[in-house]
PDB file of N, CA and C in Angstrom:
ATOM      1  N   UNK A   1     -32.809  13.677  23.763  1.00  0.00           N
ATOM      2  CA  UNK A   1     -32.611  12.785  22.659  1.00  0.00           C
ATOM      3  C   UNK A   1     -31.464  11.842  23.004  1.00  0.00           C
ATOM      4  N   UNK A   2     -31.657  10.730  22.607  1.00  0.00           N
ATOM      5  CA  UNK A   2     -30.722   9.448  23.313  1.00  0.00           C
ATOM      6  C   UNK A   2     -30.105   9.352  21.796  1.00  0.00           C
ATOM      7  N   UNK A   3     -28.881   9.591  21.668  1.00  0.00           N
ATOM      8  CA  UNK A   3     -27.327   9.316  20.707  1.00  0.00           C
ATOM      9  C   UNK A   3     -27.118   7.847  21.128  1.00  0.00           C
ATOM     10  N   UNK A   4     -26.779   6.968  19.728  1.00  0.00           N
ATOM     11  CA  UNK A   4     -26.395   5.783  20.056  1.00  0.00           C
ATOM     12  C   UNK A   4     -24.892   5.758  19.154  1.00  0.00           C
ATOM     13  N   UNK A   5     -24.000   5.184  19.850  1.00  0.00           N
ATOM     14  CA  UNK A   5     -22.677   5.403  19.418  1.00  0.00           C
ATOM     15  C   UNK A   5     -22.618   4.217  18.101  1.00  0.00           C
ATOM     16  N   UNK A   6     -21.803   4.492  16.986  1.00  0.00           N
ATOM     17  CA  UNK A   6     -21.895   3.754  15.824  1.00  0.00           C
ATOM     18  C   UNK A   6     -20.101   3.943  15.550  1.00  0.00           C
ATOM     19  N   UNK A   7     -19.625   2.721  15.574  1.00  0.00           N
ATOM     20  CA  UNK A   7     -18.395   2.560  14.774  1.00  0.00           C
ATOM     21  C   UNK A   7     -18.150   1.390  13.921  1.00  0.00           C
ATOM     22  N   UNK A   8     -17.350   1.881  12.686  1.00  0.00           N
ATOM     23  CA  UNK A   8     -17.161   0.665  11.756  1.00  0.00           C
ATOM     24  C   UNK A   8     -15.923  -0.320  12.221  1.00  0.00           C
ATOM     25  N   UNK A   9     -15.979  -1.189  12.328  1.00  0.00           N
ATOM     26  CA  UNK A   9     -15.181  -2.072  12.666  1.00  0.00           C
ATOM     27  C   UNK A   9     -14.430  -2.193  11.335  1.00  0.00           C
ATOM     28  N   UNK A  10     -12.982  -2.504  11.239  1.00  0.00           N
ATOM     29  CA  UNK A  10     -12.467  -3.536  10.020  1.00  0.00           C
ATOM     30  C   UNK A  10     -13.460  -4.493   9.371  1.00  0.00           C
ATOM     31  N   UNK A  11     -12.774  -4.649   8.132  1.00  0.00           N
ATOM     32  CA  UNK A  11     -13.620  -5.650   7.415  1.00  0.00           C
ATOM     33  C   UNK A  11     -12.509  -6.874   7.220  1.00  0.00           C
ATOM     34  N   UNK A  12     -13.530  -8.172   8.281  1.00  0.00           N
ATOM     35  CA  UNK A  12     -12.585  -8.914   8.193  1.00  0.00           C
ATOM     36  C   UNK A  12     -12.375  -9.931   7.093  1.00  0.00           C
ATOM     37  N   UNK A  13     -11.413 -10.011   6.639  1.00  0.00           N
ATOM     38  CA  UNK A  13     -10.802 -10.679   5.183  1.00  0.00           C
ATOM     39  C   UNK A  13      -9.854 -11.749   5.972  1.00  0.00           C
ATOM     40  N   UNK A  14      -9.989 -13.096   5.821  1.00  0.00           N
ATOM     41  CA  UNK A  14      -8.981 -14.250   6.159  1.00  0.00           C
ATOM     42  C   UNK A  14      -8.116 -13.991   5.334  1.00  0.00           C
ATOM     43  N   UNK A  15      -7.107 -15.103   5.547  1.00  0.00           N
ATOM     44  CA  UNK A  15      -5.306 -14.785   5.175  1.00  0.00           C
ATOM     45  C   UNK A  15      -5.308 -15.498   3.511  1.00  0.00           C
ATOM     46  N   UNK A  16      -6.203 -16.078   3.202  1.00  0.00           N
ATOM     47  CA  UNK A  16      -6.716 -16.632   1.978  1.00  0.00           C
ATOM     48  C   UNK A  16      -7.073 -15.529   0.806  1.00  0.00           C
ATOM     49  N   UNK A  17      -8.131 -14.659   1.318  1.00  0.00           N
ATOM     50  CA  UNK A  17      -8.833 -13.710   0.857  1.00  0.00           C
ATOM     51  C   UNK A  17      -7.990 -12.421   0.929  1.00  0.00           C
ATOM     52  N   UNK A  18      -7.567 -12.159   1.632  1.00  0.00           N
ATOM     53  CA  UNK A  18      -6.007 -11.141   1.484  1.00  0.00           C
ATOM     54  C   UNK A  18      -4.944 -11.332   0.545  1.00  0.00           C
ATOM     55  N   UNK A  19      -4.294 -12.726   1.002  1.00  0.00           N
ATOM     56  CA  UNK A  19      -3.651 -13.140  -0.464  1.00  0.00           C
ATOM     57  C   UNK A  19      -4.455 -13.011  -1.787  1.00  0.00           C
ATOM     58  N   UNK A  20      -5.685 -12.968  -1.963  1.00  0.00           N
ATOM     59  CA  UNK A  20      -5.958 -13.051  -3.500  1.00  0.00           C
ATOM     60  C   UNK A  20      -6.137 -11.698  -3.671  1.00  0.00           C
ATOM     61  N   UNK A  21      -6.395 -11.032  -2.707  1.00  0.00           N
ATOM     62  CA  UNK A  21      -6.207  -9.199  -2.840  1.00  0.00           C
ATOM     63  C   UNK A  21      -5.120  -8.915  -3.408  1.00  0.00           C
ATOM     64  N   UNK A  22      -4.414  -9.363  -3.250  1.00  0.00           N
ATOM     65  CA  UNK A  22      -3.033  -8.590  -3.581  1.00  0.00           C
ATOM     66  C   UNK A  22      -2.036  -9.589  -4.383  1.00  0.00           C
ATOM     67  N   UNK A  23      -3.027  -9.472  -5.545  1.00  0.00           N
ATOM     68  CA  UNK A  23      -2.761 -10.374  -7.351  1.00  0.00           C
ATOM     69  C   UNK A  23      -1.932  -9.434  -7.580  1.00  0.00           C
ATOM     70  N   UNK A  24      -0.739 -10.094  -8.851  1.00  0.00           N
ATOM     71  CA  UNK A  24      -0.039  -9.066  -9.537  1.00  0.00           C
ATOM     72  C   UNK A  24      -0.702  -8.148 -10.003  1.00  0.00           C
ATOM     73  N   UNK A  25      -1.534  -8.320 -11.023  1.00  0.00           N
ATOM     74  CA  UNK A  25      -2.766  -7.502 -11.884  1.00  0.00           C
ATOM     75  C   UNK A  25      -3.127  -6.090 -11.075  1.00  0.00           C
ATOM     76  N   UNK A  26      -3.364  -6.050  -9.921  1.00  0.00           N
ATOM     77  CA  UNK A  26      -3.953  -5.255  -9.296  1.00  0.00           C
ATOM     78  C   UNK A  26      -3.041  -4.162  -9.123  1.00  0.00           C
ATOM     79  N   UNK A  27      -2.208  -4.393  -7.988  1.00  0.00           N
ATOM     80  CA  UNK A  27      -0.911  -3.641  -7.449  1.00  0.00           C
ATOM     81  C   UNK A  27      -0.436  -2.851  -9.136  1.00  0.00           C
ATOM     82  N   UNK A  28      -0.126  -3.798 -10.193  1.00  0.00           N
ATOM     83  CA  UNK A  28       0.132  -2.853 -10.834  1.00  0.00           C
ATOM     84  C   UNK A  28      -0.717  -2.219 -11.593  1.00  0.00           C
ATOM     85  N   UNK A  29      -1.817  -2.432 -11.878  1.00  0.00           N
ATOM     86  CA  UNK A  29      -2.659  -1.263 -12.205  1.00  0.00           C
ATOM     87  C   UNK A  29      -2.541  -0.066 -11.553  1.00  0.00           C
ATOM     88  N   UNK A  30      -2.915   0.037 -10.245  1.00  0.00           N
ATOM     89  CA  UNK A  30      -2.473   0.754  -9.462  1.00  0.00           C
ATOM     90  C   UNK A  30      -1.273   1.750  -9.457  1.00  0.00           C
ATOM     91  N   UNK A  31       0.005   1.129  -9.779  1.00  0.00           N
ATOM     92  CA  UNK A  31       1.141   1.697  -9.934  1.00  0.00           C
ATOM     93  C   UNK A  31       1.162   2.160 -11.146  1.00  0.00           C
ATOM     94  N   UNK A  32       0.922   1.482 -12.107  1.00  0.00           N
ATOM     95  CA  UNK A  32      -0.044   2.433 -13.101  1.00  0.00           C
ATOM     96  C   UNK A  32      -0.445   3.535 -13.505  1.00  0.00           C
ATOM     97  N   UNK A  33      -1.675   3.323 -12.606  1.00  0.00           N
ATOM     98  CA  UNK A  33      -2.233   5.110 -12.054  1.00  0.00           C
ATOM     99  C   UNK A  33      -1.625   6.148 -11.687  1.00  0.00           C
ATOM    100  N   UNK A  34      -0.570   5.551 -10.713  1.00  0.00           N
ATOM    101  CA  UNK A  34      -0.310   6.476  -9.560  1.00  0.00           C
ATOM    102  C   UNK A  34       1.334   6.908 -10.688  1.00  0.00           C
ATOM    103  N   UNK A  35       1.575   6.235 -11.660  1.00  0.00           N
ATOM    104  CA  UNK A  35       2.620   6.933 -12.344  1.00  0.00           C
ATOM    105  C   UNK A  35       2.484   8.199 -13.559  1.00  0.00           C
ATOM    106  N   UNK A  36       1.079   8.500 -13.132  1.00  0.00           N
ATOM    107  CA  UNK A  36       0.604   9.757 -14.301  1.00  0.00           C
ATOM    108  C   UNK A  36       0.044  11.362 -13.186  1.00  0.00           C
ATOM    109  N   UNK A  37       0.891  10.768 -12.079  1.00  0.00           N
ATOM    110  CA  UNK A  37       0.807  11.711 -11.017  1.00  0.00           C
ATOM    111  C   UNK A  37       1.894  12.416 -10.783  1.00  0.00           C
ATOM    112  N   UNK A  38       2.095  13.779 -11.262  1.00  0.00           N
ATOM    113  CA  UNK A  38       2.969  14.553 -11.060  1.00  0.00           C
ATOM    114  C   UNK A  38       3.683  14.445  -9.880  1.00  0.00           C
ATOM    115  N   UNK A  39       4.645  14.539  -9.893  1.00  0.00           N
ATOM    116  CA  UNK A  39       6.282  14.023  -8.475  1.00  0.00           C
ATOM    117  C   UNK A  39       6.383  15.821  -7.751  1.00  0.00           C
ATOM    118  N   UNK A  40       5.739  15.956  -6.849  1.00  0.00           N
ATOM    119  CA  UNK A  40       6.254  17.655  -6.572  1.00  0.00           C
ATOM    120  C   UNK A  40       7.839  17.773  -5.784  1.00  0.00           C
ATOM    121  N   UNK A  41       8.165  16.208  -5.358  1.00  0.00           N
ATOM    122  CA  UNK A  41       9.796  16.577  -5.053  1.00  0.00           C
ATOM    123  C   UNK A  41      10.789  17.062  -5.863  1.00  0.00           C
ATOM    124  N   UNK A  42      11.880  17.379  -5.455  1.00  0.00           N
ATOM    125  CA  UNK A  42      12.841  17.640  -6.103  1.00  0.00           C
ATOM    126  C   UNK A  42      13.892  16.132  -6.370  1.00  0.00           C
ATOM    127  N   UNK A  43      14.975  16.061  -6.646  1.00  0.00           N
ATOM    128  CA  UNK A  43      15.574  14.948  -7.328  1.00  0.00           C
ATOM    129  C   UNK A  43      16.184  14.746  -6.108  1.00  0.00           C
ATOM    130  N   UNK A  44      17.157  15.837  -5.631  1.00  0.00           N
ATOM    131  CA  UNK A  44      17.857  15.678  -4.726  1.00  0.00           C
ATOM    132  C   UNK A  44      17.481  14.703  -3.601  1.00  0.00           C
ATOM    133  N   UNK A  45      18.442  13.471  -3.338  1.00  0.00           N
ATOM    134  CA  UNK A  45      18.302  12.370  -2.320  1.00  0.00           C
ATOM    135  C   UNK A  45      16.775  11.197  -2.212  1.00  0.00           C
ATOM    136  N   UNK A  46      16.152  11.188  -3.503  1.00  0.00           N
ATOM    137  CA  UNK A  46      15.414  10.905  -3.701  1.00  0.00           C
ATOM    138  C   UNK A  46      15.370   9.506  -3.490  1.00  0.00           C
ATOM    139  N   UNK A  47      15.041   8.949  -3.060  1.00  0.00           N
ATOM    140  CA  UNK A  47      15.008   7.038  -2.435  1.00  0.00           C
ATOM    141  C   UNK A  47      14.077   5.795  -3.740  1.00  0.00           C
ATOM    142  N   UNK A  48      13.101   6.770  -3.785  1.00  0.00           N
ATOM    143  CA  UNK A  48      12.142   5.525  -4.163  1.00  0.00           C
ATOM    144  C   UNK A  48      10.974   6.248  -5.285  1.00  0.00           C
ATOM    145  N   UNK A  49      10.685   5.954  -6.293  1.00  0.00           N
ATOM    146  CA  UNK A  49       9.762   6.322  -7.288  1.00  0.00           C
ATOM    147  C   UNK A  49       8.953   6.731  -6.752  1.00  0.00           C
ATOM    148  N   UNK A  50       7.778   7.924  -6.654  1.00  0.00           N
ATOM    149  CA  UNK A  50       6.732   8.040  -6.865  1.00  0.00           C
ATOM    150  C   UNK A  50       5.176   7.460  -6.899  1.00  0.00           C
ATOM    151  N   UNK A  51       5.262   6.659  -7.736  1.00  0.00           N
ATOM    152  CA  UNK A  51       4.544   5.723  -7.903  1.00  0.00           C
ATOM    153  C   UNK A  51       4.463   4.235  -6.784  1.00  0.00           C
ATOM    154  N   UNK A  52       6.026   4.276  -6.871  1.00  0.00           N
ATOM    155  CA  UNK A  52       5.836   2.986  -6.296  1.00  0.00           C
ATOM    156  C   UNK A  52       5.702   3.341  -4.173  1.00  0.00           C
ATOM    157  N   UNK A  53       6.333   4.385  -3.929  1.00  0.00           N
ATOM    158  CA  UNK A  53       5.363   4.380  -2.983  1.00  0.00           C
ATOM    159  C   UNK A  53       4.401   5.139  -2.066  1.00  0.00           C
ATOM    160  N   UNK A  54       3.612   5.349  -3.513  1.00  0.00           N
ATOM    161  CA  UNK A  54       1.819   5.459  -2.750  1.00  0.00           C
ATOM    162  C   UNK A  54       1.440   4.076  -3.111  1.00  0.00           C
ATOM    163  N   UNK A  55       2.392   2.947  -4.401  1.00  0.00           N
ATOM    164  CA  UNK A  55       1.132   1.639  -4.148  1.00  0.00           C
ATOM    165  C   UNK A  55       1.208   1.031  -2.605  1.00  0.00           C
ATOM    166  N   UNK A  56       2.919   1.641  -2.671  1.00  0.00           N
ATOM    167  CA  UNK A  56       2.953   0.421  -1.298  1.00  0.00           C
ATOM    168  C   UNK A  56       2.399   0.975  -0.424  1.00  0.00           C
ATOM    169  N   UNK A  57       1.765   2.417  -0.348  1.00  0.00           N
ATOM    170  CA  UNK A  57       0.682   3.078   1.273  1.00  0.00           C
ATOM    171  C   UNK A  57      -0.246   2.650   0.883  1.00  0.00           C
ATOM    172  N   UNK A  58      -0.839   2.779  -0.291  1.00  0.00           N
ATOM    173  CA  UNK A  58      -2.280   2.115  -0.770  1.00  0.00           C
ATOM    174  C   UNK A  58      -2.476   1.193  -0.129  1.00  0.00           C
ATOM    175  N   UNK A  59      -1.851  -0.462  -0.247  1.00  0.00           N
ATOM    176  CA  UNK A  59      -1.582  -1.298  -0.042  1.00  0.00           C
ATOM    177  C   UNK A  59      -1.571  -1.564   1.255  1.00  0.00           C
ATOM    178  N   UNK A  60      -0.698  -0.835   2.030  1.00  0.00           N
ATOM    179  CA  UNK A  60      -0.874  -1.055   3.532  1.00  0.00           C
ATOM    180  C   UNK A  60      -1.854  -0.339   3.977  1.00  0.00           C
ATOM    181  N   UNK A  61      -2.465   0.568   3.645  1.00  0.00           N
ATOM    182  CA  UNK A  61      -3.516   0.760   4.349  1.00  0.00           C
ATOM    183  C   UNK A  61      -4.895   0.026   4.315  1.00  0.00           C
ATOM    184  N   UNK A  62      -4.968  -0.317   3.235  1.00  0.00           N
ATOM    185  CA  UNK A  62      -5.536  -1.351   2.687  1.00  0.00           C
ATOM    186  C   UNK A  62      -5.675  -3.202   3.703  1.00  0.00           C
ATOM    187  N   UNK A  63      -4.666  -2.801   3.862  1.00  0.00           N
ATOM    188  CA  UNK A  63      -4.411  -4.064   5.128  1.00  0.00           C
ATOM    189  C   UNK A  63      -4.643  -3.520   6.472  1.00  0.00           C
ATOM    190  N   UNK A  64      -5.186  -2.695   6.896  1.00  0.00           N
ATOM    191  CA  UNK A  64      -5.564  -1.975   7.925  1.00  0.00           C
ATOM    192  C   UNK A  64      -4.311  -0.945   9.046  1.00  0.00           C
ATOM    193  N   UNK A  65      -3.150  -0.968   7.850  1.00  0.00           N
ATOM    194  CA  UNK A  65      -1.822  -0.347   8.611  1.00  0.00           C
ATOM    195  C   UNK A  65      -2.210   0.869   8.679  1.00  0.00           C
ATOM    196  N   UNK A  66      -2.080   1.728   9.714  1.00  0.00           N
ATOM    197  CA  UNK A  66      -2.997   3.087   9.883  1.00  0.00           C
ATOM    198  C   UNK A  66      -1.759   4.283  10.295  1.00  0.00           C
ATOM    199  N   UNK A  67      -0.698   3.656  10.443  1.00  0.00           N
ATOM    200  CA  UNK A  67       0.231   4.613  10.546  1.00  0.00           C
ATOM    201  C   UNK A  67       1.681   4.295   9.915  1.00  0.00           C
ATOM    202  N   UNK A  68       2.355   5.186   9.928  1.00  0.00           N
ATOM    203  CA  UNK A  68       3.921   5.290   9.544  1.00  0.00           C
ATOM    204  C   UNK A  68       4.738   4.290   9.467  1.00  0.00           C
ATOM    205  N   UNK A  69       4.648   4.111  10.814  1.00  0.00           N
ATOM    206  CA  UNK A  69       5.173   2.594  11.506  1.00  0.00           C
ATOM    207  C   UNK A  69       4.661   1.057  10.814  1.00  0.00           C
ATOM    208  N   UNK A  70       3.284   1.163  10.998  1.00  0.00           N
ATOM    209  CA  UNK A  70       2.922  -0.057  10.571  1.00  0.00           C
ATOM    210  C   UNK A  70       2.764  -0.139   8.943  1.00  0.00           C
ATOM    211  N   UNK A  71       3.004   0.803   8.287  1.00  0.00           N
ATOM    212  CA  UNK A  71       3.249   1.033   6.723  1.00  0.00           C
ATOM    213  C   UNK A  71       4.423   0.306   6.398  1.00  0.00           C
ATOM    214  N   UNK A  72       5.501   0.952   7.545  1.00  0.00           N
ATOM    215  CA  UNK A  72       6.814   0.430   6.614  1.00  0.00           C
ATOM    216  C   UNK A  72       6.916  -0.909   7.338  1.00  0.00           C
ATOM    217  N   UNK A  73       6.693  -1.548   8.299  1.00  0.00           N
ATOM    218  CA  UNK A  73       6.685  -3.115   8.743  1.00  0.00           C
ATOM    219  C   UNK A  73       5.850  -3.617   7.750  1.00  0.00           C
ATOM    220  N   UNK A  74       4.772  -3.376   7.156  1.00  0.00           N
ATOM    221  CA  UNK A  74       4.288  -4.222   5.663  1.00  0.00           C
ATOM    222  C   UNK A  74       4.931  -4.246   5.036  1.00  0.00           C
ATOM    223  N   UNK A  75       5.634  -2.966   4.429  1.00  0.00           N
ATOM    224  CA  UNK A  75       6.508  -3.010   3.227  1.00  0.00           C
ATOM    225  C   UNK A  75       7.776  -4.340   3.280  1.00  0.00           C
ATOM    226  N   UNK A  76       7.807  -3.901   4.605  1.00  0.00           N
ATOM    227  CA  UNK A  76       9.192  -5.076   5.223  1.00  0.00           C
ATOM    228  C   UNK A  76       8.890  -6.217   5.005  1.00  0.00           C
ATOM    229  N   UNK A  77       7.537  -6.779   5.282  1.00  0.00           N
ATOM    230  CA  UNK A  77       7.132  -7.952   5.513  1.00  0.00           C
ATOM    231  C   UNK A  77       6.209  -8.489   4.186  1.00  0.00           C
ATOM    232  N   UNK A  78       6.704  -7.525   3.159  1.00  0.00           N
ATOM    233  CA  UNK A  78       5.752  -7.998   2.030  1.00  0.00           C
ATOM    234  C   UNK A  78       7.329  -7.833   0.963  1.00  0.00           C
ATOM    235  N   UNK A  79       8.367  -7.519   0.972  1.00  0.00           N
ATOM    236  CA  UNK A  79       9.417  -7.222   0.698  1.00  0.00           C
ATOM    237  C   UNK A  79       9.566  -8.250  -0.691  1.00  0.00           C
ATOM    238  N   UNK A  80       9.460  -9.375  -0.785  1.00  0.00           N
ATOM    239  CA  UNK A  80       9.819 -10.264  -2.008  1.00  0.00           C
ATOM    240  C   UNK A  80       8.322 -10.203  -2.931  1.00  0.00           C
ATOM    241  N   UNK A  81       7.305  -9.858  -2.256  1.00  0.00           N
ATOM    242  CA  UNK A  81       6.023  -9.346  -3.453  1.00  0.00           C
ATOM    243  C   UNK A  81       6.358  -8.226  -3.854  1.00  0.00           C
ATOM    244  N   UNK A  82       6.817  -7.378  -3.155  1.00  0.00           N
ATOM    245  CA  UNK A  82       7.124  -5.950  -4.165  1.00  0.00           C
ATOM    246  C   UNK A  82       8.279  -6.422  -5.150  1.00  0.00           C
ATOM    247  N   UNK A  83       9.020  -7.242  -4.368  1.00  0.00           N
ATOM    248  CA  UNK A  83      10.001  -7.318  -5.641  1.00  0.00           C
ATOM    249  C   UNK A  83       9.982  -7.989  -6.503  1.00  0.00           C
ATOM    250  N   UNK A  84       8.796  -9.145  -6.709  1.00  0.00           N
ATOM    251  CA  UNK A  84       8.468  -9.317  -7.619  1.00  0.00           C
ATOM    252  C   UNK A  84       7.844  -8.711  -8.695  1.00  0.00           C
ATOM    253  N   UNK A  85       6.765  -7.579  -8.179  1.00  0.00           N
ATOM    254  CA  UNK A  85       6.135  -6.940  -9.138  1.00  0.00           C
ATOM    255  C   UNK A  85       6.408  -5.522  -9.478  1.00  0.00           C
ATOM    256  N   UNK A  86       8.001  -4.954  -8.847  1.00  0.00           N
ATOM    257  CA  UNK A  86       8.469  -3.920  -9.020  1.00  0.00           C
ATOM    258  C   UNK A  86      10.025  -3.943  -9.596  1.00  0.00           C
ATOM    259  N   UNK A  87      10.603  -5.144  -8.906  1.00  0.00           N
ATOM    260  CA  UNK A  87      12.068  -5.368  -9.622  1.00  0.00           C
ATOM    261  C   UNK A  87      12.690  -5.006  -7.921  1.00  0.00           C
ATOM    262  N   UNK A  88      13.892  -5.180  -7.827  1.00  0.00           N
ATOM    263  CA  UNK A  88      14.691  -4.944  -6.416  1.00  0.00           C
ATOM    264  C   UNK A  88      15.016  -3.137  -6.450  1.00  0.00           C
ATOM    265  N   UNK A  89      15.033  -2.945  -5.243  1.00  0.00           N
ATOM    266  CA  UNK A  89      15.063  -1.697  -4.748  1.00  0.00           C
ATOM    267  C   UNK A  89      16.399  -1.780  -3.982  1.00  0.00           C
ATOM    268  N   UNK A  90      16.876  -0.250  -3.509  1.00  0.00           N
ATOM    269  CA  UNK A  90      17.550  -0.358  -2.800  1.00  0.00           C
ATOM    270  C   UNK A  90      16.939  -0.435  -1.107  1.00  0.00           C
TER     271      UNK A  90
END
């Protein structure tokens, strides 16, 4: 039996169509959601809400960031949209 290899490629979205992905409306729905999700950390040294970041993994993965690294270089590089639709962070 002859196997034929099948992979999904990205779905490519121009820099137009990305920007309209990522409307205020959306992100915070999202954050939204993700704020009726129980926190299993503890308080201690705690950095950053909950909520706010699984939107921002959502989000980058969403943009095809597939690891650690390229998660937090979005966050970096998307830095004045979050703070628009989250308020300033430390």
């Amino acid at each position: 039996m002859h196997s034929t290899a099948f992979s999904l490629s990205p779905l490519a979205v121009s820099d137009t169509q990305r920007d309209g992905l990522l409307v205020d409306v959306a992100l915070r729905n999202v954050y939204q959601l993700f704020a009726l999700v129980a926190d299993p950390r503890s308080r201690h040294g705690l950095r950053y809400d909950l909520p706010f970041l699984l939107t921002c993994l959502v989000a980058a993965l969403l943009c095809n960031c597939n690891h650690s690294e390229a998660v937090g270089q979005w966050c970096q590089g998307h830095q004045p949209l979050l703070r628009h639709l989250f308020g300033p962070r430390r």
